[in-house]
Structures are given as structure tokens and as C-alpha cells.
C-alpha atoms as a PDB file:
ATOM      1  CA  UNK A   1       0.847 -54.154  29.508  1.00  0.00           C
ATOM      2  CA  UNK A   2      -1.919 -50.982  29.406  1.00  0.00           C
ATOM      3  CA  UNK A   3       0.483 -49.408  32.051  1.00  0.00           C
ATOM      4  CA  UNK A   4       3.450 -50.009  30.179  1.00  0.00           C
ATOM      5  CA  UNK A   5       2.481 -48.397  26.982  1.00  0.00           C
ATOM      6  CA  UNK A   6       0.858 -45.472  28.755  1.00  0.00           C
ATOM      7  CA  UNK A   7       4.871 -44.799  29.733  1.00  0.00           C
ATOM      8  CA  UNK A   8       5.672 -45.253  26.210  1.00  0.00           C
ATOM      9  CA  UNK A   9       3.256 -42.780  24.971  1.00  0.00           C
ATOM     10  CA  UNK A  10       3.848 -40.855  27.583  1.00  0.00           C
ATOM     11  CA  UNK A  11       8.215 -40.588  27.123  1.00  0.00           C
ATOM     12  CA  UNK A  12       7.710 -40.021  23.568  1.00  0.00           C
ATOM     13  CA  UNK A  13       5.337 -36.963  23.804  1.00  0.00           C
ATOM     14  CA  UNK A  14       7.965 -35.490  26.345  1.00  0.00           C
ATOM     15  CA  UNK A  15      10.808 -36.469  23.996  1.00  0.00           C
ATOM     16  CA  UNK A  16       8.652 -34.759  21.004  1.00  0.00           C
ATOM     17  CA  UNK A  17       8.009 -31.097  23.412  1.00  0.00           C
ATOM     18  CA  UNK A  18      11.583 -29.658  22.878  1.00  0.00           C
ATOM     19  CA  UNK A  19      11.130 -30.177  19.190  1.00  0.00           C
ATOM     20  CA  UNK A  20       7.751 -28.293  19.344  1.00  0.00           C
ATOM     21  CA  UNK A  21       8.803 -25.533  21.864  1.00  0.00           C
ATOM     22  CA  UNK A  22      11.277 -24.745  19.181  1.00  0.00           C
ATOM     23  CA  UNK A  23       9.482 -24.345  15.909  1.00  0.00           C
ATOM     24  CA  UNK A  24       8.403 -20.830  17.253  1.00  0.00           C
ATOM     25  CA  UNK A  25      11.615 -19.846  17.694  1.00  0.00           C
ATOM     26  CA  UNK A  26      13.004 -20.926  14.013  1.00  0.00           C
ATOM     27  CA  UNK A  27       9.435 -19.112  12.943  1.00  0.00           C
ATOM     28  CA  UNK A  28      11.031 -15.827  14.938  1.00  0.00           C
ATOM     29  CA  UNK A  29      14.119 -16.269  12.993  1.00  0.00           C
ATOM     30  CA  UNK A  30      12.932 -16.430   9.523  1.00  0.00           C
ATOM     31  CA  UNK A  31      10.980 -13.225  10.379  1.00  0.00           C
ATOM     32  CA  UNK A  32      13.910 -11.764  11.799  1.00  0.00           C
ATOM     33  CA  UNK A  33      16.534 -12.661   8.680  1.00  0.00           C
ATOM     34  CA  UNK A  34      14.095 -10.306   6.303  1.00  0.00           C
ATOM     35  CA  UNK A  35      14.489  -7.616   8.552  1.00  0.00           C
ATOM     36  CA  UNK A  36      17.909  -8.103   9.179  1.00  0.00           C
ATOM     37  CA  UNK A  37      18.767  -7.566   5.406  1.00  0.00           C
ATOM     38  CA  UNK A  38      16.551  -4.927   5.314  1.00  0.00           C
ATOM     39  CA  UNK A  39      18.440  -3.057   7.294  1.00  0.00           C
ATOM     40  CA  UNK A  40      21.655  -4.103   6.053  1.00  0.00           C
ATOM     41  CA  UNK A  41      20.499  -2.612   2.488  1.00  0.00           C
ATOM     42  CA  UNK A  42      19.528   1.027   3.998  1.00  0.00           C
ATOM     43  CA  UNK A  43      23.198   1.043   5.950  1.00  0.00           C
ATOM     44  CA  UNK A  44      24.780   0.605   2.962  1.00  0.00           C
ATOM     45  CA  UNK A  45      22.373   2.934   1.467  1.00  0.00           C
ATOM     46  CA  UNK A  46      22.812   5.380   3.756  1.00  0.00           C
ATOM     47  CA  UNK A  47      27.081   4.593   4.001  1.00  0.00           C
ATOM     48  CA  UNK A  48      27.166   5.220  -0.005  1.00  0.00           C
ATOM     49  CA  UNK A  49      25.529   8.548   0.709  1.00  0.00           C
ATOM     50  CA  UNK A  50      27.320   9.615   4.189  1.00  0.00           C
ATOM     51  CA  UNK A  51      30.717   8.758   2.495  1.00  0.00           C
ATOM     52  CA  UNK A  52      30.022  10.404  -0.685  1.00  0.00           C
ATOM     53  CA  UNK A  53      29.417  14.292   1.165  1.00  0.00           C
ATOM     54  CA  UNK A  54      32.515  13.419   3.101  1.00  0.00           C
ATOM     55  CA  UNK A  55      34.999  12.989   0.278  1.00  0.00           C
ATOM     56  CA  UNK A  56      33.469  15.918  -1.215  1.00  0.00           C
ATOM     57  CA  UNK A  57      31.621  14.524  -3.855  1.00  0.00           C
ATOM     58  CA  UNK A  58      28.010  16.015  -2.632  1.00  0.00           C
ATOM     59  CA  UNK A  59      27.439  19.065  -2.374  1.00  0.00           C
ATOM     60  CA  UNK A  60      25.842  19.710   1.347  1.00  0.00           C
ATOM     61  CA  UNK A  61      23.424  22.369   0.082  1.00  0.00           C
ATOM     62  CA  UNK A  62      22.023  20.573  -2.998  1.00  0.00           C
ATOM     63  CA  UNK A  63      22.276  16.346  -2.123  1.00  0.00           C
ATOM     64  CA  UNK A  64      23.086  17.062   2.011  1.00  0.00           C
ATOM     65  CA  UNK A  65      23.692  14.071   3.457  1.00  0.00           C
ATOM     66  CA  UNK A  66      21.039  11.972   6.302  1.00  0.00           C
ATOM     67  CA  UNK A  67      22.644  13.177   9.168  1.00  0.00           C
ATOM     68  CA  UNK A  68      22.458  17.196   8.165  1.00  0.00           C
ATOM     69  CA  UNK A  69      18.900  16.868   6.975  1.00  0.00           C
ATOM     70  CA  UNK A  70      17.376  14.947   9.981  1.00  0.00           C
ATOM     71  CA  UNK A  71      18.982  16.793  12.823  1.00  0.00           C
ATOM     72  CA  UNK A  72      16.957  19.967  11.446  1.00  0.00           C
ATOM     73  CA  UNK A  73      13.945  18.337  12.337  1.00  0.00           C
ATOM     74  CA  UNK A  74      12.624  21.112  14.517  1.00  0.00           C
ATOM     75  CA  UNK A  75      13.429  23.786  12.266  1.00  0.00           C
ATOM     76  CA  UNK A  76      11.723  21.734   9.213  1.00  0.00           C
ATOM     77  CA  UNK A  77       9.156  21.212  11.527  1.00  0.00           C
ATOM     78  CA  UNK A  78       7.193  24.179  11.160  1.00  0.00           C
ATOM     79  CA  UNK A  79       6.415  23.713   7.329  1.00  0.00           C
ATOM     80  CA  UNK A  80       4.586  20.416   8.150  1.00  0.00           C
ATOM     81  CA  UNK A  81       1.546  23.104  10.253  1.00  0.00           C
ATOM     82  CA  UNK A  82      -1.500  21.767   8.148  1.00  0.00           C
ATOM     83  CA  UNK A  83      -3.795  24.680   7.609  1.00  0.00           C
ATOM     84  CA  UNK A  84      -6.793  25.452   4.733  1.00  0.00           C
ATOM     85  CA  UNK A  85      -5.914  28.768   4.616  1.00  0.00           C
ATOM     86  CA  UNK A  86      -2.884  30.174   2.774  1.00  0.00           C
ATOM     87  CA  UNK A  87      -0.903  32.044   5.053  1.00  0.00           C
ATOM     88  CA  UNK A  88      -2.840  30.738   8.286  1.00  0.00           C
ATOM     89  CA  UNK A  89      -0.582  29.680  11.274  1.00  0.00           C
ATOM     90  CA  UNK A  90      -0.867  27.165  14.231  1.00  0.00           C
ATOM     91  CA  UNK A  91       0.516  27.021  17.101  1.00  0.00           C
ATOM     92  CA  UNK A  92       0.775  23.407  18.009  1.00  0.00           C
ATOM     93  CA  UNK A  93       4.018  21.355  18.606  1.00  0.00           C
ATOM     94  CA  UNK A  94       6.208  20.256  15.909  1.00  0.00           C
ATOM     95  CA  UNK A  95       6.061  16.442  16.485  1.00  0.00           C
ATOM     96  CA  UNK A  96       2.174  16.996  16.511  1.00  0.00           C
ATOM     97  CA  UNK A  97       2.513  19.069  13.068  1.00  0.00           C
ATOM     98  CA  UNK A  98       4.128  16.423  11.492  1.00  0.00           C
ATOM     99  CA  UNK A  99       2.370  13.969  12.714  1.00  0.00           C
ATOM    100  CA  UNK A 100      -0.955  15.609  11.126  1.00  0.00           C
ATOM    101  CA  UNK A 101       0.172  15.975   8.119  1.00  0.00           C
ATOM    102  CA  UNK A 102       1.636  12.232   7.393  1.00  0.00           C
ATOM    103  CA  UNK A 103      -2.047  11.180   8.764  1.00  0.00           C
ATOM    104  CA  UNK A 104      -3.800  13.488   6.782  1.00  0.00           C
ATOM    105  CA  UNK A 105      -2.166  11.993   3.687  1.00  0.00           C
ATOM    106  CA  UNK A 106      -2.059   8.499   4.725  1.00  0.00           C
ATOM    107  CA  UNK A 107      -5.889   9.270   5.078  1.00  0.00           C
ATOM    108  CA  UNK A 108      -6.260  10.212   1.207  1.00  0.00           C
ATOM    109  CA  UNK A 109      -4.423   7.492   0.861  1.00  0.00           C
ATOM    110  CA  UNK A 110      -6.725   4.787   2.739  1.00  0.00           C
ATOM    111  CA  UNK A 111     -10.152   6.617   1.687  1.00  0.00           C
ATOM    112  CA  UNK A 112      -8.992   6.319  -2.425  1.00  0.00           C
ATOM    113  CA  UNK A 113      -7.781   2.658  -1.711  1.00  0.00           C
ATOM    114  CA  UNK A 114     -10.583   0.945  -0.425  1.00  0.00           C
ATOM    115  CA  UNK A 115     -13.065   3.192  -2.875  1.00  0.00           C
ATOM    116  CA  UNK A 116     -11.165   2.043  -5.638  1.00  0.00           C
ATOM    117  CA  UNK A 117     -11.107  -1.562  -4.786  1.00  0.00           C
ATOM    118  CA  UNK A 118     -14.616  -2.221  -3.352  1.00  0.00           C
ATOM    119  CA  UNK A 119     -16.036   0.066  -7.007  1.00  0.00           C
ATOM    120  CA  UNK A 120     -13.863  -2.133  -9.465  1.00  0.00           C
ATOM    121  CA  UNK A 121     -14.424  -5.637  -7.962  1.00  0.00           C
ATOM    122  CA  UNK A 122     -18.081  -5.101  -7.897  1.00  0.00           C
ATOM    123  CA  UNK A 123     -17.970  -3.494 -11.370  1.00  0.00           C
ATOM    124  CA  UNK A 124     -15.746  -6.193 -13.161  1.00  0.00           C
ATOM    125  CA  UNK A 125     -18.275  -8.884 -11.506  1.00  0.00           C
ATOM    126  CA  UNK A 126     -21.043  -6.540 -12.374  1.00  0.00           C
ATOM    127  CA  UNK A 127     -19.319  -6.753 -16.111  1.00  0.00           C
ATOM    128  CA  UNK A 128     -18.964 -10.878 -16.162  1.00  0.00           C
ATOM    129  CA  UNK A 129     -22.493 -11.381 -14.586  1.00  0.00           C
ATOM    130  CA  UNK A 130     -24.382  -9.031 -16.689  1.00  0.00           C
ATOM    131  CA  UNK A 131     -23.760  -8.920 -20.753  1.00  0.00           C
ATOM    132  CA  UNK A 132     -25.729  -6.187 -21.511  1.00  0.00           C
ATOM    133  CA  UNK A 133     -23.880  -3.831 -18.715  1.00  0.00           C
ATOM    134  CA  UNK A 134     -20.390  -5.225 -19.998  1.00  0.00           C
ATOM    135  CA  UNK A 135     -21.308  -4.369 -23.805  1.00  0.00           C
ATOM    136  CA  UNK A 136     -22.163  -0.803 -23.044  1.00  0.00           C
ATOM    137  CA  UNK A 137     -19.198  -0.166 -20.101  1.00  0.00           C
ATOM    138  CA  UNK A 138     -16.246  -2.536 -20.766  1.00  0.00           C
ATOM    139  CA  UNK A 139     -15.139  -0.848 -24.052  1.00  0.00           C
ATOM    140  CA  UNK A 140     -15.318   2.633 -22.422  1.00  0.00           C
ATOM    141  CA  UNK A 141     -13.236   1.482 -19.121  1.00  0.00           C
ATOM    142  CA  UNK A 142     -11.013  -0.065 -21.847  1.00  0.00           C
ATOM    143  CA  UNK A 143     -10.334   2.920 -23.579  1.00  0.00           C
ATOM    144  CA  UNK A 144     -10.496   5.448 -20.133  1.00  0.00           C
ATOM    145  CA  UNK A 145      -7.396   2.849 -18.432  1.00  0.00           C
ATOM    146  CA  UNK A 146      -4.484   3.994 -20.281  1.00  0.00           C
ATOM    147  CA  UNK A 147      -4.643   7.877 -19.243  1.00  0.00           C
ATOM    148  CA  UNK A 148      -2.725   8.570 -16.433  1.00  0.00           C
ATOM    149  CA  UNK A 149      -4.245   9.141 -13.306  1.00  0.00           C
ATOM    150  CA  UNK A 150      -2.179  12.885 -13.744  1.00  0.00           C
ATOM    151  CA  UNK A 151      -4.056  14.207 -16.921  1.00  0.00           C
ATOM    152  CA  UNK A 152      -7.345  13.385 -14.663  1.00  0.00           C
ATOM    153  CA  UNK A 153      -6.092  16.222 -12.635  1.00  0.00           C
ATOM    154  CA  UNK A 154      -7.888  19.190 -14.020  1.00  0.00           C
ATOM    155  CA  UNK A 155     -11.105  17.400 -14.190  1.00  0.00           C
ATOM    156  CA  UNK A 156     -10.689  16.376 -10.841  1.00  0.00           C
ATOM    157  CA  UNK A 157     -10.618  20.264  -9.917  1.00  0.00           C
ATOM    158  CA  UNK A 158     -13.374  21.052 -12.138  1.00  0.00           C
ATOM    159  CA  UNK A 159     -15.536  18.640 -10.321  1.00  0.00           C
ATOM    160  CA  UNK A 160     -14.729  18.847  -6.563  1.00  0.00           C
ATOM    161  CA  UNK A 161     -12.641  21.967  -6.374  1.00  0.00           C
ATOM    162  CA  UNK A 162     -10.067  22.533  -3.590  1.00  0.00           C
ATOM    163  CA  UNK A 163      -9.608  20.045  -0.829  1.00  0.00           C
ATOM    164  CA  UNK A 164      -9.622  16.671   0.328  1.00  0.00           C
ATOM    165  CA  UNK A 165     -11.854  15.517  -2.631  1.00  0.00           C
ATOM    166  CA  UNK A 166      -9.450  15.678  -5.749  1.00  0.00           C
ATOM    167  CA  UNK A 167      -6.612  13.816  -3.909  1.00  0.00           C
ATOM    168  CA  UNK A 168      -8.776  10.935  -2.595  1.00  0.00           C
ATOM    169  CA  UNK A 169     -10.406  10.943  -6.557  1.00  0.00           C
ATOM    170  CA  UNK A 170      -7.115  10.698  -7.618  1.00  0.00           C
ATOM    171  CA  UNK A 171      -5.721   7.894  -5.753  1.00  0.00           C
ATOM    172  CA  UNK A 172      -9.901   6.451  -6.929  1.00  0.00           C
ATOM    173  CA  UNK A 173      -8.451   7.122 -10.178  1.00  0.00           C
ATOM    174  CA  UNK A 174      -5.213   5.314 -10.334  1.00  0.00           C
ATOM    175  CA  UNK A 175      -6.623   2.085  -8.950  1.00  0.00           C
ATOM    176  CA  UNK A 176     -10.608   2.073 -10.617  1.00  0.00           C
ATOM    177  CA  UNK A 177      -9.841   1.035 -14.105  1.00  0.00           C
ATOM    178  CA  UNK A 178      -6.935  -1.131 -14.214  1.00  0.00           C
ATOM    179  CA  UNK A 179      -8.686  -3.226 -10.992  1.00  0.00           C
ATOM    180  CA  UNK A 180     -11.296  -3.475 -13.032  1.00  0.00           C
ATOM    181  CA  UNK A 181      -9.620  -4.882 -16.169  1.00  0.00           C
ATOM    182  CA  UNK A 182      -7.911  -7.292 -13.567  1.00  0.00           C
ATOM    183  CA  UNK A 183     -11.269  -8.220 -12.343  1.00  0.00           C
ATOM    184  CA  UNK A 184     -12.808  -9.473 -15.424  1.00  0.00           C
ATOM    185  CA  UNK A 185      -9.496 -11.161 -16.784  1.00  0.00           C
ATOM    186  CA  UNK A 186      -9.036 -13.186 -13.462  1.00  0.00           C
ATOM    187  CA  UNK A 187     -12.972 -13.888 -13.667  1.00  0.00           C
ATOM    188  CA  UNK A 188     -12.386 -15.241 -16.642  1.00  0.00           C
ATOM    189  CA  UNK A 189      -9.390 -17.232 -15.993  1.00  0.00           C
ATOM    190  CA  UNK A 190     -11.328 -19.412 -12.926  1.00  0.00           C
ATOM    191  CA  UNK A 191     -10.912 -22.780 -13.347  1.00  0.00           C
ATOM    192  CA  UNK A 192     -13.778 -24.619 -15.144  1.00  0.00           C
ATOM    193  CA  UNK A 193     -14.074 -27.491 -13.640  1.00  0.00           C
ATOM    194  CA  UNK A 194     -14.652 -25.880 -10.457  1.00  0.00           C
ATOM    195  CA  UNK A 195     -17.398 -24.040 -12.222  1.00  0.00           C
ATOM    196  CA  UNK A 196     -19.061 -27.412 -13.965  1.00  0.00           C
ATOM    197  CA  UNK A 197     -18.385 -29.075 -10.241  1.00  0.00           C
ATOM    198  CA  UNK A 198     -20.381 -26.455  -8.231  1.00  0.00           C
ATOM    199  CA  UNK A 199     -23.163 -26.587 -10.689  1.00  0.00           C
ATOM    200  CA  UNK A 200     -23.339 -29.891 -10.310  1.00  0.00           C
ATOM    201  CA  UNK A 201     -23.645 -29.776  -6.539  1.00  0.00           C
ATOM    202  CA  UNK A 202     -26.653 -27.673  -7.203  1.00  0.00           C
ATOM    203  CA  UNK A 203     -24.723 -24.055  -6.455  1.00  0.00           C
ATOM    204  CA  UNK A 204     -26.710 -20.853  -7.026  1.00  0.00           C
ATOM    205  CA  UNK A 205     -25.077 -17.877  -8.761  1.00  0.00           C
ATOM    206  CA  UNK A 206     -24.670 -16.256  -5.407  1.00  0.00           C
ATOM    207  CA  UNK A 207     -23.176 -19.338  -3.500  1.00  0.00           C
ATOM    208  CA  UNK A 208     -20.816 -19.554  -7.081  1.00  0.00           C
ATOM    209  CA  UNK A 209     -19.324 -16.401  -6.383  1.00  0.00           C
ATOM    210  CA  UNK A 210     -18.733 -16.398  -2.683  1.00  0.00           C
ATOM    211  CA  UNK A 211     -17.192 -19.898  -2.310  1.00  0.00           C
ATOM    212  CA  UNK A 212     -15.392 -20.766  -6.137  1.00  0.00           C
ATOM    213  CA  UNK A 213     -14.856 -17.188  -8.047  1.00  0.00           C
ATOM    214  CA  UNK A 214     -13.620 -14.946  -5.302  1.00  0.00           C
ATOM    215  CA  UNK A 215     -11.729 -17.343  -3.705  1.00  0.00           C
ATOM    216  CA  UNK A 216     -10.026 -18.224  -6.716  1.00  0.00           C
ATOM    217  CA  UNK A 217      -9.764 -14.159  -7.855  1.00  0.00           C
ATOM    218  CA  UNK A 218      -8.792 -12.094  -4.609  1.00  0.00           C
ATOM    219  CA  UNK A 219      -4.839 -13.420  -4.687  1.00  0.00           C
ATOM    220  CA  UNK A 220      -3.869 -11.564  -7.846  1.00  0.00           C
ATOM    221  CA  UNK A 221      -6.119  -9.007  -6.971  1.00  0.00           C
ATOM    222  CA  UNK A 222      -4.029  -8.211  -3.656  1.00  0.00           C
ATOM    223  CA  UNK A 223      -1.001  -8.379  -6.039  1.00  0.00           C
ATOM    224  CA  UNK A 224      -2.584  -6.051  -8.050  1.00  0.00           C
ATOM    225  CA  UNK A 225      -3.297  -3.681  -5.215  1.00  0.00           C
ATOM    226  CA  UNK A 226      -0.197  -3.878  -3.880  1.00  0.00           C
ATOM    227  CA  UNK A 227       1.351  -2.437  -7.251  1.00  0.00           C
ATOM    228  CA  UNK A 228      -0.797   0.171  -7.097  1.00  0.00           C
ATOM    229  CA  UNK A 229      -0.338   1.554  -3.432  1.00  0.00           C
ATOM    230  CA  UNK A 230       2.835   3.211  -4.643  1.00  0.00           C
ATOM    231  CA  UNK A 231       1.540   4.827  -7.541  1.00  0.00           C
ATOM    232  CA  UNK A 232      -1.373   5.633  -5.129  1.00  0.00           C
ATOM    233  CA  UNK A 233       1.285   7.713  -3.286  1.00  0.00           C
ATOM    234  CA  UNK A 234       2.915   9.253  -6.318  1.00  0.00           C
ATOM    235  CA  UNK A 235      -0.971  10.812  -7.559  1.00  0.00           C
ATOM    236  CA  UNK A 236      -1.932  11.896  -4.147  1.00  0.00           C
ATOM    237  CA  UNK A 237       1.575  13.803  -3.558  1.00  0.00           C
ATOM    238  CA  UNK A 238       0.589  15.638  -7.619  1.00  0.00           C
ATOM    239  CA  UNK A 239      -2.849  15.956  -6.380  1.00  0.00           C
ATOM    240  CA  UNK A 240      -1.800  17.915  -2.730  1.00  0.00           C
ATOM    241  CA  UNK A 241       0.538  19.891  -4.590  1.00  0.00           C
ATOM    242  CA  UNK A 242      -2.275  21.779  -6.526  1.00  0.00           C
ATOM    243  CA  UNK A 243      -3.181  23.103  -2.934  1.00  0.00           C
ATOM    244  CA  UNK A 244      -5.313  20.576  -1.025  1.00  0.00           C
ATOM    245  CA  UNK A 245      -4.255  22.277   2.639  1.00  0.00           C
ATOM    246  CA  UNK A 246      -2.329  20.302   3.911  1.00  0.00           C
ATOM    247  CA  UNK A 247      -0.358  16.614   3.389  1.00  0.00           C
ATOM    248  CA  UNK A 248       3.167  15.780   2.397  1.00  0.00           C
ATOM    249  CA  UNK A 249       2.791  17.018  -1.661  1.00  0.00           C
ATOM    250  CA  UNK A 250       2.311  20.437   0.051  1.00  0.00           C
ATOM    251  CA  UNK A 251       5.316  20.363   1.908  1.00  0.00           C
ATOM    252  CA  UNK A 252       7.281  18.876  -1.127  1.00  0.00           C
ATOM    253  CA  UNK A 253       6.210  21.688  -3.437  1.00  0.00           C
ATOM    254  CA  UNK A 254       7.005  24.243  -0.908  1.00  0.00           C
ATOM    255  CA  UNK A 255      10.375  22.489  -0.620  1.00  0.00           C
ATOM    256  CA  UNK A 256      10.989  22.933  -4.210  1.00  0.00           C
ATOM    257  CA  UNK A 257       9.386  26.642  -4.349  1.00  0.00           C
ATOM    258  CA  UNK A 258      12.093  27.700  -1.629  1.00  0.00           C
ATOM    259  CA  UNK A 259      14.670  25.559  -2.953  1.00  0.00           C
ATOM    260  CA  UNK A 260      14.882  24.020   0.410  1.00  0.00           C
ATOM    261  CA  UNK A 261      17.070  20.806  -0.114  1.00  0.00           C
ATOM    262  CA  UNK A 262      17.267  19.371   3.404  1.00  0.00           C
ATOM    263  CA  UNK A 263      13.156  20.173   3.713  1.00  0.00           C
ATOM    264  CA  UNK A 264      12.770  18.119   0.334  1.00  0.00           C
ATOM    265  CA  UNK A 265      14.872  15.135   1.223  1.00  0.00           C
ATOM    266  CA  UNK A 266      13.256  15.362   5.002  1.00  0.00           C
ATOM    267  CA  UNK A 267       9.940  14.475   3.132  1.00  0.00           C
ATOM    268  CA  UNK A 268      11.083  12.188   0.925  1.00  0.00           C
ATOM    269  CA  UNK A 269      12.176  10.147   3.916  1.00  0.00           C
ATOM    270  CA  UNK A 270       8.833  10.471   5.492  1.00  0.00           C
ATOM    271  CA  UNK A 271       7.513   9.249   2.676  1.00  0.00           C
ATOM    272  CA  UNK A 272       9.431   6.368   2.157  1.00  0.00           C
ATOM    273  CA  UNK A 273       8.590   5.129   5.700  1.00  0.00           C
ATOM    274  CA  UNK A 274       5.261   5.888   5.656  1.00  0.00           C
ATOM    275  CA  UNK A 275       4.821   3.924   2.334  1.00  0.00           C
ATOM    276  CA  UNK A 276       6.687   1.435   3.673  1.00  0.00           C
ATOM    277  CA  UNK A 277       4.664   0.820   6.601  1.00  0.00           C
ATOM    278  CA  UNK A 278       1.712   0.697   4.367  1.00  0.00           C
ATOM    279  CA  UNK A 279       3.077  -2.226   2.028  1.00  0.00           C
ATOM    280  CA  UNK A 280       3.627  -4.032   5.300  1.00  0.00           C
ATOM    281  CA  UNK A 281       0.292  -3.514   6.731  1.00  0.00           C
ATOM    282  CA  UNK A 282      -1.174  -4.526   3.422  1.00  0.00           C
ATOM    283  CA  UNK A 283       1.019  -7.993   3.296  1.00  0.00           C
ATOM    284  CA  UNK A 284      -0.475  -8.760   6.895  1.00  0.00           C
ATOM    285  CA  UNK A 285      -4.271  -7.883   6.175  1.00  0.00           C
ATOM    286  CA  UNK A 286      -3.267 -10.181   2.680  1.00  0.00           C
ATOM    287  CA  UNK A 287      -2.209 -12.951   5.039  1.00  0.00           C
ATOM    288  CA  UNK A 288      -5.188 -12.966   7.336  1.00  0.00           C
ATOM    289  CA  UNK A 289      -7.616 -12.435   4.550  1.00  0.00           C
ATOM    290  CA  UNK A 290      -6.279 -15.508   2.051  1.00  0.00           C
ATOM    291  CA  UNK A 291      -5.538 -17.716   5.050  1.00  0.00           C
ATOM    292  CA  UNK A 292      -6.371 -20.690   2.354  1.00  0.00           C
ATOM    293  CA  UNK A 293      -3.154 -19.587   0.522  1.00  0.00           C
ATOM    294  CA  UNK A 294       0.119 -21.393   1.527  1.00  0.00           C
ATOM    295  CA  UNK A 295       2.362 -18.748   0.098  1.00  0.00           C
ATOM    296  CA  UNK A 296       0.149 -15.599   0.401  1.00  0.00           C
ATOM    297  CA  UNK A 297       2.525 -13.835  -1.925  1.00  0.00           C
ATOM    298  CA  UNK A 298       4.013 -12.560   0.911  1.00  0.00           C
ATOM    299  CA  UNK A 299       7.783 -13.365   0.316  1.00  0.00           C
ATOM    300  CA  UNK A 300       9.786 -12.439   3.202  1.00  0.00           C
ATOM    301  CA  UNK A 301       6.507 -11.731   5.253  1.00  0.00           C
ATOM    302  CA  UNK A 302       6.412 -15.264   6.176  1.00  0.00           C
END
């Protein structure tokens, strides 16, 4: 009887391995389909564009199309040389020039990011866990959040001058004040019956925090600094404009300056797939970081 239903157990589990051996694959495929229409939308993008400049509705020197503006890549090249110096020259390799200068921005980027989000977090709990800190800050970070991040500009140069400094307190900028905000309204919006249940259990402050209120708060605040990593890249391309050195809002001024069309939309295309690549690092550091959260807010990401 024992050695019948160990053959019983035993033909179902081997009837039951196709069925697991395949759930990887279906995962593969739903990660595939997102990608699939992604690039369905940028060929017909791109078709729109390519189709438009061949019935003579573009004109080639003012909207040229993809395939004029990315074959010039070694002649665009050599305004992507990062230097400090106006008028300095280098004599490395093209792909290396380029290179430099989408890290160097993606590196004002990263370095006004994670300022921006470590400060407000700790000042919005700062805020909620001490009332006489909130009284005398909250009203002024109320009234500071509506400027844009581009009238902080100037001060930005007053304060740090020429260089790497103003773009990364820019992108610091952009994020600071309305994570903050965010902070104290989702701190505020914890459930209170988790609250009243970890006091119960005898929960310090400290042990409150770590295992009810940021649990409950860093979803929305991902979502939050998600929307913000693109305006992060619209204030550091302003800020590298006013002349930082080097980074892609030097190139695009230049581009403009020289009315250089095919330069300009050779940036904009960097940019767009560097950005890119940066939402979809972000959705996959979200994912490992709220691995409690079925969804993650990660749509296609899945």
C-alpha cells in the first residue's frame, strides 16, 4: 500500500514538472510583449517622421529626418569633447567623447537624486516626529515648493559658481521640497490601526518607523521620484547650459548657438535613451526594494 502511493505521489509530481518548467517561459513572454510594443510605438514614430521628409513635408535642414542626423555621428562627435576650459580641445576618440559626456550628466543626475531623496525623507520625518521643528520649517518649505527649480538658477551661481555644483543643486532643488511635502502627507495618511496595534505590542518610536511608517510610505514615494527624474533631466540640461564644462545641456545650447539642427536632434535622442534607461533602472531598484508589494507600480515591468 506505502509502495503504491509512493508511485502515486511520485506520477503526479512528474505530471505537475511540465506545468512548472513553463511558468518561466509565460514570465519571459509578458516581459517580452512590453517591449515588443515599445518598439512598435518608436517604428511608427520614427515611420511618421521618415515619411514625412520624403514627401517633402520636412524640411532636411530644419526637422532632418533619423536617418540624416544619426549617420553624422562622427562628425557630431567632436562637440560632445568635455572640457572646463572654453576653447580647450581633446584629443580622445569620438565614441569615448560621447560617452563622457552622457556619464558626466547622468552623474549630476544620480548625485542630485539620491541628495534630494535621502534630505526630504529624513526632513518630512524630522517634521512629523518633532512639532517644534515642523512649526518653524514646514510653512517655509510650503511657501519655497512652488518656485521652479529654474528661477533657483541664479542663486545657485551665486552660491557655488561654475561647475558641477549648480547642476547637481539643481536637480537637489527640483526634488527637496515637493518630496518633502509628500513625506509628511503620506506620514500622515498611515493607517491607524497599524499605529494603535504596534503600540500595543509594546513598539518603540524607532521600531514604529522602520517596520509600520516606512513600509507603508516608500511606494508613493518611488512614484513620486519617478515623476521627478524627468524634470530632474529638464533642470540639469538649464543648469549645464549656463556653462558647467561639459554634459549634454552644453552640447544642446551649442546646437542652438550654431543653429546646428542634426547636432540638436542627435542630443535629443541621447537624451531620450539615456532617460529612458534611467526610468527602467529605477522600476527595477523599486521592485527589489518593495519586494512586499504585489504590484510594485511597475506596470509593464512585471
Amino acid at each position: 500500500m506505502k509502495a503504491n502511493l509512493t508511485a502515486y505521489l511520485a506520477q503526479r509530481g512528474a505530471a505537475k514538472t511540465p506545468g512548472i518548467a513553463g511558468k518561466p517561459r509565460r514570465g519571459l513572454a509578458r516581459r517580452l510583449v512590453p517591449l515588443g510594443w515599445g518598439i512598435a510605438s518608436l517604428a511608427c514614430f520614427i515611420s511618421v517622421w521618415e515619411l514625412a521628409w520624403a514627401a517633402g513635408w520636412a524640411d532636411p535642414l530644419l526637422l532632418p529626418p533619423p536617418h540624416i542626423f544619426l549617420r553624422n555621428f562622427a562628425s557630431q562627435a567632436q562637440y560632445f569633447v568635455p572640457t572646463d576650459v572654453i576653447g580647450e580641445t581633446s584629443s580622445t576618440t569620438a565614441l569615448r567623447s560621447l560617452v563622457m559626456t552622457v556619464v558626466a550628466t547622468t552623474l549630476r543626475v544620480m548625485s542630485g537624486l539620491v541628495l534630494g531623496f535621502v534630505c526630504s525623507v529624513a526632513m518630512g520625518v524630522a517634521i512629523r516626529y518633532f512639532r517644534l521643528l515642523g512649526n518653524l520649517t514646514l510653512p517655509t518649505i510650503t511657501l519655497l515648493a512652488p518656485i521652479s527649480p529654474i528661477a533657483w538658477l541664479p542663486v545657485a551661481i551665486f552660491l557655488f559658481g561654475i561647475g558641477n555644483a549648480p547642476a547637481v543643486f539643481m536637480v537637489f532643488i527640483s526634488l527637496f521640497f515637493v518630496m518633502t511635502v509628500s513625506t509628511i502627507s503620506q506620514i500622515d495618511n498611515v493607517s491607524r490601526t497599524h499605529l494603535h496595534v504596534a503600540a500595543v505590542m509594546g513598539a518603540t518610536r524607532a521600531q514604529t518607523f522602520r517596520h509600520v511608517i516606512l513600509p507603508a510610505i516608500l511606494p508613493s514615494l518611488f512614484m513620486v521620484l519617478r515623476m521627478n527624474l524627468f524634470g530632474a533631466w529638464m533642470v540639469v540640461l538649464v543648469a549645464e547650459a549656463t556653462g558647467v564644462g561639459s554634459g549634454l545641456g552644453q552640447v544642446v545650447m551649442l546646437a542652438r548657438n550654431t543653429f546646428n539642427s542634426s547636432l540638436s536632434f542627435f542630443t535629443m535622442t541621447l537624451i531620450g535613451i539615456t532617460g529612458f534607461a534611467f526610468d527602467v533602472a529605477l522600476r527595477l531598484i523599486q521592485r527589489k526594494v518593495l519586494f512586499w508589494v504585489p504590484d510594485n507600480g511597475l506596470g509593464g515591468m512585471k
